[in-house]
Protein backbone atom coordinates (compact mmCIF):
# COMPACT_ATOMS: atom_id res chain seq x y z
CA UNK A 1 116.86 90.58 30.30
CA UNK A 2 113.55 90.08 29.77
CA UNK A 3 111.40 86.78 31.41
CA UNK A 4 110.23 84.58 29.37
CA UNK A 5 106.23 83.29 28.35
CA UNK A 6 104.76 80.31 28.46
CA UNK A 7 101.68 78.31 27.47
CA UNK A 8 100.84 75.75 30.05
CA UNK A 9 98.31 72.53 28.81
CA UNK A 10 96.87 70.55 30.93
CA UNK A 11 97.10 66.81 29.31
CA UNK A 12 94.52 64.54 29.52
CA UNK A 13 91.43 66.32 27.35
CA UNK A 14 93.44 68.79 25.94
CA UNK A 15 96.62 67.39 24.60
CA UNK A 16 95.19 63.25 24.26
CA UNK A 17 92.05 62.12 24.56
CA UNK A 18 90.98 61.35 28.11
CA UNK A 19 90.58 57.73 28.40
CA UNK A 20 90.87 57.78 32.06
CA UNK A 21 94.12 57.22 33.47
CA UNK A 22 96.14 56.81 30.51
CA UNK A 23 99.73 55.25 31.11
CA UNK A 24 100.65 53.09 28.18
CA UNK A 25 101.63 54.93 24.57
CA UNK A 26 99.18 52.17 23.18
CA UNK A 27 96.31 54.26 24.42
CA UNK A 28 97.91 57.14 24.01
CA UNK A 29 96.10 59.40 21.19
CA UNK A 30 96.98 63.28 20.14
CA UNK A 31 94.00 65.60 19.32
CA UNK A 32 94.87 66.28 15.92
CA UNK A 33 94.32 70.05 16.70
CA UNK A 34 96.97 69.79 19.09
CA UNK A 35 99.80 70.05 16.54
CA UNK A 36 99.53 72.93 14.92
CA UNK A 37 98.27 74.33 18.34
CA UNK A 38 101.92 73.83 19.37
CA UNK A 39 103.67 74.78 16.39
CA UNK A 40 101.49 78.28 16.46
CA UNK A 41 102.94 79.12 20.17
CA UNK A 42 106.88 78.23 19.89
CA UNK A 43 106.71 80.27 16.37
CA UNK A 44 105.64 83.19 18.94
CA UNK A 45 108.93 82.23 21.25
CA UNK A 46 106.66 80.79 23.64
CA UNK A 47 107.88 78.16 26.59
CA UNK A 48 105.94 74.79 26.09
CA UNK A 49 104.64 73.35 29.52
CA UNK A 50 102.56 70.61 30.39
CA UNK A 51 101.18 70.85 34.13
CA UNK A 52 98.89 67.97 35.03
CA UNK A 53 97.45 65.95 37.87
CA UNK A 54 98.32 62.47 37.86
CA UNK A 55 96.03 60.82 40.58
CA UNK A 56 96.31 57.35 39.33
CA UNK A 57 99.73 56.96 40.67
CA UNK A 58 98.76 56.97 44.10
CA UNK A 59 95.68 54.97 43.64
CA UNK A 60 97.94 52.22 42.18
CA UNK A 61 96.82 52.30 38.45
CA UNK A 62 100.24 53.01 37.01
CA UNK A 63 103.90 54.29 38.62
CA UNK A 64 105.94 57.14 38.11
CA UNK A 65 107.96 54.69 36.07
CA UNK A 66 105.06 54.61 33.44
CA UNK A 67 104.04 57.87 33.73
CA UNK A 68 107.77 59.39 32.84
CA UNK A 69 107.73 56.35 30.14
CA UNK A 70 104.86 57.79 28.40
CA UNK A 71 106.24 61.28 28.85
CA UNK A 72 109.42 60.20 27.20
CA UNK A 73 107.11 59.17 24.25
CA UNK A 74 105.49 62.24 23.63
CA UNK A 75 108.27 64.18 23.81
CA UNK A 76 109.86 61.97 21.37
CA UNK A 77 106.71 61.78 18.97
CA UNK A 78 106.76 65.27 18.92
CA UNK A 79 110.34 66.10 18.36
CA UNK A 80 110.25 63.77 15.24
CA UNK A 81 107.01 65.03 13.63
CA UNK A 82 107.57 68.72 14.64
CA UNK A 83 111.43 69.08 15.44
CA UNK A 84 110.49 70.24 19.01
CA UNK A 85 108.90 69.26 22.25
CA UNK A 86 107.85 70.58 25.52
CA UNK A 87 110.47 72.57 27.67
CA UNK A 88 109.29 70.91 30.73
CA UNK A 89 106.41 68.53 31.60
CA UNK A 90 105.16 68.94 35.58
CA UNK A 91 102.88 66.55 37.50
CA UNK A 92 101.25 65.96 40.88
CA UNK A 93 101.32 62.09 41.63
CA UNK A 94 99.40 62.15 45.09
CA UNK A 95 95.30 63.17 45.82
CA UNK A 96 95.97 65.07 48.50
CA UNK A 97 99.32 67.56 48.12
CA UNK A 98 97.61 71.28 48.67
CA UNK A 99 100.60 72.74 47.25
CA UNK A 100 101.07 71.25 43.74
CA UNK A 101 97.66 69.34 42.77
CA UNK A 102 95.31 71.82 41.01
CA UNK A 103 93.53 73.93 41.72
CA UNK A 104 96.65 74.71 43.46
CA UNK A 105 99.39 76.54 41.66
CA UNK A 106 102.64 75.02 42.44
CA UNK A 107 103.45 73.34 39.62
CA UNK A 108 102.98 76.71 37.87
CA UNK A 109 105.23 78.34 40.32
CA UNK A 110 107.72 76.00 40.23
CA UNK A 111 107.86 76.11 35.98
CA UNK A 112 107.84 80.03 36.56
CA UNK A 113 111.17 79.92 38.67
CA UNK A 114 112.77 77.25 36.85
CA UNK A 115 112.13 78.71 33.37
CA UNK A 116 112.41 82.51 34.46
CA UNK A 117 108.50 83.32 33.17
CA UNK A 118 106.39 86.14 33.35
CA UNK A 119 103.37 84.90 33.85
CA UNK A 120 101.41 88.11 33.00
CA UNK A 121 102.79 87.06 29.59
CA UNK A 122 101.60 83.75 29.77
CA UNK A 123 98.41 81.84 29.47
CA UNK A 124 96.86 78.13 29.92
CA UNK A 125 94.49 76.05 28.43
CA UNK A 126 92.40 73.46 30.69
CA UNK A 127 89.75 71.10 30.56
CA UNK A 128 88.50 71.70 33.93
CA UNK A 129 87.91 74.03 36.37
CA UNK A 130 90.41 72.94 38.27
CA UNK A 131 93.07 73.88 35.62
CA UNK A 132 91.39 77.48 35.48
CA UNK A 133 91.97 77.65 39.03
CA UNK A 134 95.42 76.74 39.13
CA UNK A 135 95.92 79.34 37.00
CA UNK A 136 94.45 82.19 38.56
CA UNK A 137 95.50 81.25 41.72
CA UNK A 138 99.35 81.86 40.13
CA UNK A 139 98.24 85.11 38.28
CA UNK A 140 97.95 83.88 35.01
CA UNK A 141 95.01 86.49 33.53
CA UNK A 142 94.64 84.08 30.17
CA UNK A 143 92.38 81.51 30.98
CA UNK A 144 91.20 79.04 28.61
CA UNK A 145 88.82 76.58 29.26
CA UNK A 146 88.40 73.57 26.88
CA UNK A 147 84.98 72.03 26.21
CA UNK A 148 85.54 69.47 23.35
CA UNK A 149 83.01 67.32 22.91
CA UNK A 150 80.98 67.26 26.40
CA UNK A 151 78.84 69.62 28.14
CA UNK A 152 80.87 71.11 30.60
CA UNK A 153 80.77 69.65 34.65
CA UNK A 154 79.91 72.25 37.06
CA UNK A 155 80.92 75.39 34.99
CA UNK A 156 78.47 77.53 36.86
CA UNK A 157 80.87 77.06 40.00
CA UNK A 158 83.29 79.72 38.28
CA UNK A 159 82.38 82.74 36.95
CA UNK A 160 82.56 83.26 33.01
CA UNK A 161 84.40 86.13 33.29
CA UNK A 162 87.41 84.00 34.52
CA UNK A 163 87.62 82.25 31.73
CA UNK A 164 87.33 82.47 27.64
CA UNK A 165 85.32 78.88 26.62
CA UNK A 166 86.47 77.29 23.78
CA UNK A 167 85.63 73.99 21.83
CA UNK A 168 89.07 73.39 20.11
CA UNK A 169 92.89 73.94 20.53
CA UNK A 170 92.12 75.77 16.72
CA UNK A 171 90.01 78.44 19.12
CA UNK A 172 92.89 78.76 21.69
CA UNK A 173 95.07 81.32 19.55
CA UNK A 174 94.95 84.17 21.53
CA UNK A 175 96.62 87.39 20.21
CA UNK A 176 100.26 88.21 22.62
């Protein structure tokens, strides 16, 4: 049987805007590119995951509690406007786990085992160079790196080759 692909997002920047530790649905806001984004990828039988760091649990900001609150929403929000959601959502609570917290790949491993994925077949879009890390350091060979509005922080640290740039989710349609 053949292994399934996935798109990973990162959240913050790429799937809301990035108002700095965001935790309550009230701040909460979808890039309007994000939608049909989405819709483009599970038309192509693609697994939907979101892998993201979550820092601001540990430095007291917000809980898990909120944090899987304002998961539930956007899974909900998106099941009612596009009759699907995300097959799994991952995150890394604490600053210092090496194993999960990009640039490390363990929260792409672990998606890859529990979703049986190929990720030669698969791809991820980031906002930062740690999410194009995390990537490559699980194998993942379609790199996108997401540069909305802002120049981008230290993008000379990584060279352009391991990554396509883009400036919207409408640019992140890569032919698979």
């Amino acid at each position: 049987m053949a292994k399934n692909k996935a798109v990973f997002f990162d959240r913050d920047g790429v799937i809301n805007a990035d108002l700095s530790y965001v935790y309550k649905k009230e701040d909460f806001r979808f890039y309007d590119d994000f939608f049909p984004c989405v819709t483009h990828f599970k038309k192509q039988g693609y697994k939907l995951v979101v892998v993201t760091n979550q820092s601001g649990i540990e430095r007291g900001y917000y809980t898990i509690k909120d944090f899987l609150s304002l998961s539930s929403y956007m899974q909900d929000y998106m099941q009612e406007r596009l009759g699907f959601c995300f097959d799994r959502i991952y995150f890394c609570p604490l600053l210092h786990d090496t194993i999960r917290r990009k640039p490390a790949s363990g929260m792409i491993i672990q998606a890859m085992n529990d979703l049986d994925l190929d990720l030669s077949k698969s791809c991820l879009v980031g906002d930062r160079l740690t999410d194009i890390m995390a990537a490559k350091n699980a194998g993942i060979t379609k790199r996108y790196l997401l540069c909305r509005d802002k120049k981008h922080e230290n993008s000379a640290e990584l060279d352009k080759s391991e990554y396509t740039l883009i400036h919207t989710l409408d640019d992140f349609l890569p032919d698979n």
